[in-house]
PDB file of N, CA and C in Angstrom:
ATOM      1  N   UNK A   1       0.841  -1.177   0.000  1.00  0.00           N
ATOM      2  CA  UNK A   1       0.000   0.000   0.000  1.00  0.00           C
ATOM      3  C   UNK A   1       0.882   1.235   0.000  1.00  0.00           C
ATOM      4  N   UNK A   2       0.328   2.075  -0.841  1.00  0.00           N
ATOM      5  CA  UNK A   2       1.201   3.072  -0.998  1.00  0.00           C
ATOM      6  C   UNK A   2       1.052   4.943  -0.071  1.00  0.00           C
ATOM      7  N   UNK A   3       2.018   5.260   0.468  1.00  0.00           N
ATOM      8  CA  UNK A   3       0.992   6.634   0.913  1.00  0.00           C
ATOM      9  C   UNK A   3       1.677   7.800  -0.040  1.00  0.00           C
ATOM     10  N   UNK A   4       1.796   7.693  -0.953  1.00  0.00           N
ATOM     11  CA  UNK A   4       1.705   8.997  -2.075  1.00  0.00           C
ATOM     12  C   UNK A   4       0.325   8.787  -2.633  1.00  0.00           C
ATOM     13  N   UNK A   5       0.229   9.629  -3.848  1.00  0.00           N
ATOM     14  CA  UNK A   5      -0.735   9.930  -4.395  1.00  0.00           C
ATOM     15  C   UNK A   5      -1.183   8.996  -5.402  1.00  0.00           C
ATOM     16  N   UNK A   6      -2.411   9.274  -5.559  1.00  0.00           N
ATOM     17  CA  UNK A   6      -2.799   8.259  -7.207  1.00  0.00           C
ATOM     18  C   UNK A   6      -3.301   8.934  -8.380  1.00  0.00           C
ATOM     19  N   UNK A   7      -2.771   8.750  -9.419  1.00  0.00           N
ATOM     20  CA  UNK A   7      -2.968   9.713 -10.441  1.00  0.00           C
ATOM     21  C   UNK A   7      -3.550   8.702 -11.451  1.00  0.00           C
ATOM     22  N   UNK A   8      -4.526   8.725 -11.770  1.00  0.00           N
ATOM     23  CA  UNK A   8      -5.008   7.773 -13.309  1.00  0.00           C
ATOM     24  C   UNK A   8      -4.578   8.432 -14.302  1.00  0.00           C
ATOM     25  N   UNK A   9      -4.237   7.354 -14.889  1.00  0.00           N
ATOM     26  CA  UNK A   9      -3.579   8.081 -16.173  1.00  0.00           C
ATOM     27  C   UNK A   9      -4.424   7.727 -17.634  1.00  0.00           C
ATOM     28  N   UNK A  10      -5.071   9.112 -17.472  1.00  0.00           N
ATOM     29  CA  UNK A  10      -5.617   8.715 -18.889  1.00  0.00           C
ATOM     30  C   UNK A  10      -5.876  10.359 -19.836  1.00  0.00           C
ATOM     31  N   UNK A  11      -5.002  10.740 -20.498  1.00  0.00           N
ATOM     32  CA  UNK A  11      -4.669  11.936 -21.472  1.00  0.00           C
ATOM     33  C   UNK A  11      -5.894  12.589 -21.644  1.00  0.00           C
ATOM     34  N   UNK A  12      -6.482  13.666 -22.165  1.00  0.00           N
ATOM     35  CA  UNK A  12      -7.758  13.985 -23.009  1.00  0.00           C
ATOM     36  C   UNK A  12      -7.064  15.112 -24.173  1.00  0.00           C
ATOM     37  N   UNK A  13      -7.459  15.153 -25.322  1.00  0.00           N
ATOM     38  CA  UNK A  13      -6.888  15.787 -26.345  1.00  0.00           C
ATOM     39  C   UNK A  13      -6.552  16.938 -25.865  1.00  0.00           C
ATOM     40  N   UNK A  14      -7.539  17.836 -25.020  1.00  0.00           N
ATOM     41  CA  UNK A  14      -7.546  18.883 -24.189  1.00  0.00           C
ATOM     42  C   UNK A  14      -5.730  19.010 -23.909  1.00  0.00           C
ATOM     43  N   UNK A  15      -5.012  18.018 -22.714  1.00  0.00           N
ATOM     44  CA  UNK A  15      -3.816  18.115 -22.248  1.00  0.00           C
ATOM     45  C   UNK A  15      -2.812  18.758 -23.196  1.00  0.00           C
ATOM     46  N   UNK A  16      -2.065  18.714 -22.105  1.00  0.00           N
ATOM     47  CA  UNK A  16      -0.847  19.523 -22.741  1.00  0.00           C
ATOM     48  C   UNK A  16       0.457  18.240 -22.695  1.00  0.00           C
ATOM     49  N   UNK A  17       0.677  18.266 -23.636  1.00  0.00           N
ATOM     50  CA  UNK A  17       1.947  17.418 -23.405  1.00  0.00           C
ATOM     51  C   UNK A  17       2.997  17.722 -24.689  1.00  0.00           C
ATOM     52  N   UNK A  18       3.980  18.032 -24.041  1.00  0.00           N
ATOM     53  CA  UNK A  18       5.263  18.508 -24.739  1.00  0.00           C
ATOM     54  C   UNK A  18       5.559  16.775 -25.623  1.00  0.00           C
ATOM     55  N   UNK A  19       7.051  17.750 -26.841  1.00  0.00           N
ATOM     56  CA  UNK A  19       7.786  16.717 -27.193  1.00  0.00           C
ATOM     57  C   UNK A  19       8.899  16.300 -26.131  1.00  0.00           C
ATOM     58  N   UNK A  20       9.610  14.829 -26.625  1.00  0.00           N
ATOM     59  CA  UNK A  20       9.913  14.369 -25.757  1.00  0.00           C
ATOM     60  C   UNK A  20      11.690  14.728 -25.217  1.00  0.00           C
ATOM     61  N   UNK A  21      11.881  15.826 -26.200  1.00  0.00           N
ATOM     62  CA  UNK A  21      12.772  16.540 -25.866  1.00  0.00           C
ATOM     63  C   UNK A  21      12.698  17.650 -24.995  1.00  0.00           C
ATOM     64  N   UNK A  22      11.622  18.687 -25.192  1.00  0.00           N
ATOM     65  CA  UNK A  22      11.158  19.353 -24.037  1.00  0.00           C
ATOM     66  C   UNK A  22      11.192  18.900 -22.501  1.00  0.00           C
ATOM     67  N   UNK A  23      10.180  17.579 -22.805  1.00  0.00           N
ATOM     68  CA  UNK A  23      10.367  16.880 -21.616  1.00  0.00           C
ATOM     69  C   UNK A  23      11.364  16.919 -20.696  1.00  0.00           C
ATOM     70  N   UNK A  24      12.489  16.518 -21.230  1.00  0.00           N
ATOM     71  CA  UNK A  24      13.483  16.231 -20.602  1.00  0.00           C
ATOM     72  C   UNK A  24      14.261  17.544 -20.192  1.00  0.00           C
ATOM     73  N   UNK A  25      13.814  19.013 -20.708  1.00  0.00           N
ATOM     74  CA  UNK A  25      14.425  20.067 -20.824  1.00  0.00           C
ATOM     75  C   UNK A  25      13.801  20.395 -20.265  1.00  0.00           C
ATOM     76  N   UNK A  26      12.527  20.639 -19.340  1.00  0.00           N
ATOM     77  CA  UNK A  26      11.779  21.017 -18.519  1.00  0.00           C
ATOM     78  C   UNK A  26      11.410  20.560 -17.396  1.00  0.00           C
ATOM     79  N   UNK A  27      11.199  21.235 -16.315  1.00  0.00           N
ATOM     80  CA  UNK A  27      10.419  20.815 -15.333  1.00  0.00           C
ATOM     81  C   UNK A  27       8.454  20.332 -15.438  1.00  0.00           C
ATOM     82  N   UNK A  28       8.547  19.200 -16.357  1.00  0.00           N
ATOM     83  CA  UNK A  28       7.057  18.710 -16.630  1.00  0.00           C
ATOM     84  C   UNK A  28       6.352  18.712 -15.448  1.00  0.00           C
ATOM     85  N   UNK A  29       5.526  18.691 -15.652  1.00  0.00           N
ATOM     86  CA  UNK A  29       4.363  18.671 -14.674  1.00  0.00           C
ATOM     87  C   UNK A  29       3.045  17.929 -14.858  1.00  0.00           C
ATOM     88  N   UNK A  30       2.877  16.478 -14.527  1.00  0.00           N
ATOM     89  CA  UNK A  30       1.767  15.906 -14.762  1.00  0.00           C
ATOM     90  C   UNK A  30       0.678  15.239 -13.686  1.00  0.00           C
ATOM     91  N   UNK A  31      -0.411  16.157 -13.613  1.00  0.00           N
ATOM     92  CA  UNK A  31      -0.952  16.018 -12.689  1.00  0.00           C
ATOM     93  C   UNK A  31      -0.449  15.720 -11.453  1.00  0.00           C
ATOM     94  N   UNK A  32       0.395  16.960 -10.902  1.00  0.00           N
ATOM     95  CA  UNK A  32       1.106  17.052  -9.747  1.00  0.00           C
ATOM     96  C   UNK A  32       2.214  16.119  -9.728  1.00  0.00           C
ATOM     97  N   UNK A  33       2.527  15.451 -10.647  1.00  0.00           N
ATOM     98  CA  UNK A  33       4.043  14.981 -11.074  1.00  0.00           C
ATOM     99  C   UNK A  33       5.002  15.766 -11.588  1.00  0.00           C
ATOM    100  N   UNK A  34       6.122  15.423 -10.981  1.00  0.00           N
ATOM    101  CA  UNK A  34       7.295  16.429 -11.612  1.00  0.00           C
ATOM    102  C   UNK A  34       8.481  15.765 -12.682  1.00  0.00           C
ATOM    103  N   UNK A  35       9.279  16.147 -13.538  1.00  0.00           N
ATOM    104  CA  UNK A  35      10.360  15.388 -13.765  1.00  0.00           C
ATOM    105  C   UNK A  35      11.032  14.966 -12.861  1.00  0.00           C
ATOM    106  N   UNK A  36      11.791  13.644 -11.927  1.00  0.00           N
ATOM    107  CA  UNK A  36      12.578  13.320 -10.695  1.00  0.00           C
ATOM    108  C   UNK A  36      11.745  12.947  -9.708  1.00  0.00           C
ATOM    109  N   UNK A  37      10.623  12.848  -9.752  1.00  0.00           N
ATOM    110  CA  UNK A  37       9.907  12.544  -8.905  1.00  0.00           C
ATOM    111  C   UNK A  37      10.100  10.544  -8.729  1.00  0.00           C
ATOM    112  N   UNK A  38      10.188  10.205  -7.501  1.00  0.00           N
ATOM    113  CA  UNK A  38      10.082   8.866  -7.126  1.00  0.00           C
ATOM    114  C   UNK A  38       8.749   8.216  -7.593  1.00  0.00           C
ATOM    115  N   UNK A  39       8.192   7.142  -8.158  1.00  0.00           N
ATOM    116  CA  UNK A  39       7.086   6.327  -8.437  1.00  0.00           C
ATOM    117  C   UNK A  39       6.798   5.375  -8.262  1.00  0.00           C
ATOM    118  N   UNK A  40       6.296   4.499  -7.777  1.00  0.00           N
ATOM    119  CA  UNK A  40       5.064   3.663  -8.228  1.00  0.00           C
ATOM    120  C   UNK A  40       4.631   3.435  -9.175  1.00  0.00           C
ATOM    121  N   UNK A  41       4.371   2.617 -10.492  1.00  0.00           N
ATOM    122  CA  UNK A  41       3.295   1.983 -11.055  1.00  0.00           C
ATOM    123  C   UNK A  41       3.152   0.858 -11.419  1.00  0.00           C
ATOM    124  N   UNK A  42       1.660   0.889 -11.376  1.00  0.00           N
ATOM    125  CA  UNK A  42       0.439  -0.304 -11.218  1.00  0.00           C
ATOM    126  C   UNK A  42      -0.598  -0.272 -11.995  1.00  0.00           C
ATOM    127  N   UNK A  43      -0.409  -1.797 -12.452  1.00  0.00           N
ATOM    128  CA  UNK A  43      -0.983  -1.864 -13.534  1.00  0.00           C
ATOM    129  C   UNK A  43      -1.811  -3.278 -13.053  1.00  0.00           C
ATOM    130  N   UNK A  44      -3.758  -2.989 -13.485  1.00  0.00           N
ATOM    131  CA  UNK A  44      -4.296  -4.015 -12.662  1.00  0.00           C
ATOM    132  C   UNK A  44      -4.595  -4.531 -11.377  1.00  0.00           C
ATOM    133  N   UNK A  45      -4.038  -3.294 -10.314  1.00  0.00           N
ATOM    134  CA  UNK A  45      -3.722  -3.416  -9.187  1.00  0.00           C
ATOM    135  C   UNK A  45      -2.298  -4.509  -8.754  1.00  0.00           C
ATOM    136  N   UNK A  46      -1.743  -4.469  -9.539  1.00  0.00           N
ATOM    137  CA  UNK A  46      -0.449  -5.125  -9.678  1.00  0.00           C
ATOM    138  C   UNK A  46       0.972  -3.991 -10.208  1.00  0.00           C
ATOM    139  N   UNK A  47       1.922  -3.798  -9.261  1.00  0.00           N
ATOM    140  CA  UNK A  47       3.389  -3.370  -9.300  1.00  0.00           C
ATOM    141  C   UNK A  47       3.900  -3.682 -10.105  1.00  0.00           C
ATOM    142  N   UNK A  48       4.330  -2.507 -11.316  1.00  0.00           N
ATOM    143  CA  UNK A  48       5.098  -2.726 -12.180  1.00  0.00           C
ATOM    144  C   UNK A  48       6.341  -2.524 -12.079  1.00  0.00           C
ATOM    145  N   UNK A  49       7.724  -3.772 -11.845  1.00  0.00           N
ATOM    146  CA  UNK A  49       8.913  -3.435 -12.034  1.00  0.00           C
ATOM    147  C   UNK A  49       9.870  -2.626 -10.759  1.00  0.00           C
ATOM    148  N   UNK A  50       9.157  -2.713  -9.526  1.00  0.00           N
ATOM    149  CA  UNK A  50       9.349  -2.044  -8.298  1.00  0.00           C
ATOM    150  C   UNK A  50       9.372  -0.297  -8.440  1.00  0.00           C
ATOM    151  N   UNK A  51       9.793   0.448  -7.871  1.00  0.00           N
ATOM    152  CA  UNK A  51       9.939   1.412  -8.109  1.00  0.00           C
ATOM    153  C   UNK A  51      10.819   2.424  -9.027  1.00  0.00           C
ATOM    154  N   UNK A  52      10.352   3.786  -9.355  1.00  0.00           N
ATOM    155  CA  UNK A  52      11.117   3.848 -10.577  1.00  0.00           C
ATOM    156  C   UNK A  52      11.179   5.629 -10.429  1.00  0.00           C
ATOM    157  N   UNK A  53      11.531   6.036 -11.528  1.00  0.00           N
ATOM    158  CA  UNK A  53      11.260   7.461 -11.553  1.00  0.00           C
ATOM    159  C   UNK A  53      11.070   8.037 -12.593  1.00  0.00           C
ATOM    160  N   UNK A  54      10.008   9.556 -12.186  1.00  0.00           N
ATOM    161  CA  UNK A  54       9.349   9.954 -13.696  1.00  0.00           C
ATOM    162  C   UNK A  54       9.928  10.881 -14.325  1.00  0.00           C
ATOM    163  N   UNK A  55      10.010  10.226 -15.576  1.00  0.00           N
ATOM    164  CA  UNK A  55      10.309  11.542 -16.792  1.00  0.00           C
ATOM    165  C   UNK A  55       9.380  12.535 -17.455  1.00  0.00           C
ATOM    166  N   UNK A  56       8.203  11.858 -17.850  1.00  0.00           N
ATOM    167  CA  UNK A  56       7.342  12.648 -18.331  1.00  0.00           C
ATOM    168  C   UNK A  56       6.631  11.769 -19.140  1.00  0.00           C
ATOM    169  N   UNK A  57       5.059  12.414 -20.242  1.00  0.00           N
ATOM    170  CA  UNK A  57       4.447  11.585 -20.972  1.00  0.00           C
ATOM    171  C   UNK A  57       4.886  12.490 -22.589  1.00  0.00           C
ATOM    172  N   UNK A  58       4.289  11.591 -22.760  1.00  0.00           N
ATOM    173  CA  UNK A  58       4.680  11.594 -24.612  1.00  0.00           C
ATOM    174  C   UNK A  58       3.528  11.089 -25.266  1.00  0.00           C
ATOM    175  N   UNK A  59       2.906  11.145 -26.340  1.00  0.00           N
ATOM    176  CA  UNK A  59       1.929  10.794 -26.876  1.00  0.00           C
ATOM    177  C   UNK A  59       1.193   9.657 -26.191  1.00  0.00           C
ATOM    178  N   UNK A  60       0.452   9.732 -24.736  1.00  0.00           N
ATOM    179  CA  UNK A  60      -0.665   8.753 -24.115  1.00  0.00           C
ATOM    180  C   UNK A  60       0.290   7.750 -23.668  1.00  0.00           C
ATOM    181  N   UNK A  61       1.789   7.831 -23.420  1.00  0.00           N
ATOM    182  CA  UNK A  61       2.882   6.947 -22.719  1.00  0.00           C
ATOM    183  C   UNK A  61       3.519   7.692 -21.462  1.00  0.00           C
ATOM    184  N   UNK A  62       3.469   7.087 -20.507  1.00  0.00           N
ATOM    185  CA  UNK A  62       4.240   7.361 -19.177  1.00  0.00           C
ATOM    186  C   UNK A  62       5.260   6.717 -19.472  1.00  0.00           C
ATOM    187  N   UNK A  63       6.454   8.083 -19.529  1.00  0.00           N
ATOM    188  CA  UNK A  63       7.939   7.492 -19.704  1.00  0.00           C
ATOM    189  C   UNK A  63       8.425   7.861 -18.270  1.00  0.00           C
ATOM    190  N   UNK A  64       9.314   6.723 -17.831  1.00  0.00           N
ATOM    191  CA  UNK A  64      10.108   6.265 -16.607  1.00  0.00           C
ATOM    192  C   UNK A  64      11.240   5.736 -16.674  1.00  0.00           C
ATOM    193  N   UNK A  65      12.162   5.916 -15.532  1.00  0.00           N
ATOM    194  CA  UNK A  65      13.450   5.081 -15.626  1.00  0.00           C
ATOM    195  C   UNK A  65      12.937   4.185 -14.147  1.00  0.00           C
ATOM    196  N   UNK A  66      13.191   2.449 -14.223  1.00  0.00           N
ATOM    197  CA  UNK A  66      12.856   2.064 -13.538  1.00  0.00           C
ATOM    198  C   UNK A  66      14.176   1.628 -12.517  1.00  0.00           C
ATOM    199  N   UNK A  67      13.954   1.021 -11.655  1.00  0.00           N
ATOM    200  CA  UNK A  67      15.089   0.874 -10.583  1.00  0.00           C
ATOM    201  C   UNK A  67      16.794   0.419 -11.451  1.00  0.00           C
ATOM    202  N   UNK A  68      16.340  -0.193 -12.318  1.00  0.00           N
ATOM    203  CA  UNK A  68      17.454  -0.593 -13.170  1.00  0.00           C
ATOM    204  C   UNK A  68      17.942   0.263 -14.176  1.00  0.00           C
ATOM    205  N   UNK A  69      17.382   1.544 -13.865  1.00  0.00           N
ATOM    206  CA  UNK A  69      17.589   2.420 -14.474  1.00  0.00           C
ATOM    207  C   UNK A  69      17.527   2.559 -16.487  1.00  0.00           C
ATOM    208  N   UNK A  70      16.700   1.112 -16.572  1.00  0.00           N
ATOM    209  CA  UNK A  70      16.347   0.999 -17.999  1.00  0.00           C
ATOM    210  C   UNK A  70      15.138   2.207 -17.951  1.00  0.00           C
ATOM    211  N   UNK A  71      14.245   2.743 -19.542  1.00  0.00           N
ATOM    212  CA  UNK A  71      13.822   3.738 -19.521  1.00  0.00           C
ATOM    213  C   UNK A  71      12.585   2.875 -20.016  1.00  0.00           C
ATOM    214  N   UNK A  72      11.675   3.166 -19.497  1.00  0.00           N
ATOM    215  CA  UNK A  72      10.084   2.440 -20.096  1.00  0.00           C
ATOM    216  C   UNK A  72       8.951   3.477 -20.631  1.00  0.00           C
ATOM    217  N   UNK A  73       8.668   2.974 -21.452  1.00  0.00           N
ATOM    218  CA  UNK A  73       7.490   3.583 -22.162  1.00  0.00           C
ATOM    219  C   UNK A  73       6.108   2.645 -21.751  1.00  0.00           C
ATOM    220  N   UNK A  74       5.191   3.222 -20.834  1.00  0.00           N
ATOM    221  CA  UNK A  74       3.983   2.205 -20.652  1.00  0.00           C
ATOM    222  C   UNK A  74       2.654   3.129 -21.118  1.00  0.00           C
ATOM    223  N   UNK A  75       1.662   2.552 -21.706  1.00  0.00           N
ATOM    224  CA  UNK A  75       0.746   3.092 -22.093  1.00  0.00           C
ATOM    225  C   UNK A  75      -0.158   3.778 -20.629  1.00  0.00           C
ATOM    226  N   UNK A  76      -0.811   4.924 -20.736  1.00  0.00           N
ATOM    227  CA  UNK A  76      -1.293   5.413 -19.803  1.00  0.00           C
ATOM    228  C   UNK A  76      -2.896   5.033 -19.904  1.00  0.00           C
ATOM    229  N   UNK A  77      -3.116   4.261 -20.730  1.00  0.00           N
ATOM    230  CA  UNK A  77      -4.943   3.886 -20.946  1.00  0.00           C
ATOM    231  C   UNK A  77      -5.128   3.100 -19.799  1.00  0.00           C
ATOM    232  N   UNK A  78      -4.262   2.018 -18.616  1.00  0.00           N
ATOM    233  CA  UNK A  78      -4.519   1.123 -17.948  1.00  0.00           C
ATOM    234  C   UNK A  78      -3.590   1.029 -16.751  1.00  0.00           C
ATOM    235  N   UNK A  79      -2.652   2.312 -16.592  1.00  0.00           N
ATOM    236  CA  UNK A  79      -2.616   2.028 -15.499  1.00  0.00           C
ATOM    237  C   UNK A  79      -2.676   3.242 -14.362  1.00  0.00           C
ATOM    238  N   UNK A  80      -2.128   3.249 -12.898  1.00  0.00           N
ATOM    239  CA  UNK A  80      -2.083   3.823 -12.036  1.00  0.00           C
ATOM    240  C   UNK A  80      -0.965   4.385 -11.508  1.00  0.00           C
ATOM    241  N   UNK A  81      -0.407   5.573 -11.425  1.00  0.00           N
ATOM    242  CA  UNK A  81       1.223   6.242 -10.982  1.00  0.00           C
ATOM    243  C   UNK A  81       0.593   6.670  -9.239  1.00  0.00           C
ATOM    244  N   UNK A  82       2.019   6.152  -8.923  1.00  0.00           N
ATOM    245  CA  UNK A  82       1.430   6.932  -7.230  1.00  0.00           C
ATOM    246  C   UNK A  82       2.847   7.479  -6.763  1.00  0.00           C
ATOM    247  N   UNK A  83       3.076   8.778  -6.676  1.00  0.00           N
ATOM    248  CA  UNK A  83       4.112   9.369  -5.864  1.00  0.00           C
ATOM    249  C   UNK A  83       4.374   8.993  -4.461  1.00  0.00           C
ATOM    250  N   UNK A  84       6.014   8.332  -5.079  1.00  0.00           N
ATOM    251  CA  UNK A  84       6.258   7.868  -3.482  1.00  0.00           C
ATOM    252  C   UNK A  84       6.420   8.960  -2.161  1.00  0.00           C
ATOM    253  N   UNK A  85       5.975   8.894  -1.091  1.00  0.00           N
ATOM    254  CA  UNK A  85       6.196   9.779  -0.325  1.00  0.00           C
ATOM    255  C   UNK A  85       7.291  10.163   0.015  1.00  0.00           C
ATOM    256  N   UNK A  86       7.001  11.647   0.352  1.00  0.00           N
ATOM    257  CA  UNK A  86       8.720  12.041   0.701  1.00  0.00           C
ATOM    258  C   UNK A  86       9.248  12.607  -0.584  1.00  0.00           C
ATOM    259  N   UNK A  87       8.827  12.861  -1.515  1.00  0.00           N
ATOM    260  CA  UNK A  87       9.413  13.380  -3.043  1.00  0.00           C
ATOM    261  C   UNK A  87       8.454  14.736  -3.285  1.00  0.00           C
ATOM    262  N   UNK A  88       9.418  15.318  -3.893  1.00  0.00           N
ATOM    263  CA  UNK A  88       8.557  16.502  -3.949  1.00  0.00           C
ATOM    264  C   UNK A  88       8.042  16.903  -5.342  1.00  0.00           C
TER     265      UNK A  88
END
């Protein structure tokens, strides 16, 4: 159980979402997510990959570097991000 936040992730054309160079050149901001921020995600009510950290989204993808510091692209239609506590 997690005590950060829960953010569903699901885009609306409305959003704003930079390219994925910006991204990385900015302090993003997604729904109270920051670039560097510690994470959580869950997918199904199931932990994806232990914990990780956020980069930003990109066309309806939550991009992350996960503990192994590989970089993941997961679709945001199905799952759940929760800021680990203690991160700002």
């Amino acid at each position: 159980m997690s005590n950060g936040y829960i953010f569903e992730g699901n885009l609306n054309s409305s959003d704003n979402v930079t390219s994925l160079e910006e991204t990385f050149l900015s302090d993003f901001d997604f729904n109270g997510l920051r670039r560097g921020d510690r994470i959580q995600v869950f997918s199904s009510g199931n932990q994806i990959d232990g914990n990780g950290t956020f980069i930003g989204v990109q066309d309806g993808f939550l991009i992350w570097a996960d503990s192994s510091d590989n970089i993941n692209t997961t679709s945001l239609d199905a799952i759940s991000i929760s800021r680990i506590a203690g991160t700002a």
